[in-house]
Protein backbone atom coordinates (compact mmCIF):
# COMPACT_ATOMS: atom_id res chain seq x y z
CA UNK A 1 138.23 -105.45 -125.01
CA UNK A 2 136.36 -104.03 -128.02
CA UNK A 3 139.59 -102.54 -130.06
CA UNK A 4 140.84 -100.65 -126.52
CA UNK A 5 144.68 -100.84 -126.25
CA UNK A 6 144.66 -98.87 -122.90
CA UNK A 7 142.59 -100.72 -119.82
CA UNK A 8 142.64 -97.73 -118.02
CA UNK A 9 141.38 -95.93 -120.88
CA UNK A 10 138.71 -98.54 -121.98
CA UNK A 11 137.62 -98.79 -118.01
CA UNK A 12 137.26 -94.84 -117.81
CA UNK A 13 134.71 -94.82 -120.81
CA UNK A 14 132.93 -97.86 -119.70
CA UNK A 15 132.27 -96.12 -116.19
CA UNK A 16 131.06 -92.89 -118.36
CA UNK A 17 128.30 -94.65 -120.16
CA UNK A 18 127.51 -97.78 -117.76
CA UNK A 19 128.06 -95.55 -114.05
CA UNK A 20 130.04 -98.55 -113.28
CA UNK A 21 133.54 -100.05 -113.84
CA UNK A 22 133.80 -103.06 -115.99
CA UNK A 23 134.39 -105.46 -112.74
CA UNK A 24 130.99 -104.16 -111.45
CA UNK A 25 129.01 -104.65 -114.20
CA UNK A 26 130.56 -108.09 -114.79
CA UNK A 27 129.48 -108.92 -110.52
CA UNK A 28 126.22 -107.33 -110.98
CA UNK A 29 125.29 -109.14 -114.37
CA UNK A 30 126.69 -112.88 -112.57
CA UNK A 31 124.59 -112.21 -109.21
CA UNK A 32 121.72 -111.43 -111.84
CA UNK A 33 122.28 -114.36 -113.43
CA UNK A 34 122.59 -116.34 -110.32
CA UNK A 35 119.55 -115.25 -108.73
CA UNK A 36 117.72 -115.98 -112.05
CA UNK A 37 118.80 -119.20 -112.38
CA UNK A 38 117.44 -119.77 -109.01
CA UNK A 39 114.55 -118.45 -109.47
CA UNK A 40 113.57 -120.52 -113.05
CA UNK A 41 114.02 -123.73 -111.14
């Protein structure tokens, strides 16, 4: 978690720079992946 002892702080920043919470980013970047994946083979 990058040196964050708080979650709830560490999630608040992340959604201030990134306009999404961690969990979001995290779905967004596998789905990503996913469809990339899918589309290589």
């Amino acid at each position: 978690m990058l040196g964050y002892t708080d979650t709830t702080y560490f999630t608040q920043v992340f959604k201030k720079h990134c306009y999404m919470t961690p969990q979001e980013y995290k779905k967004a970047e596998c789905e990503n992946y996913e469809f990339t994946e899918f589309k290589i083979k």
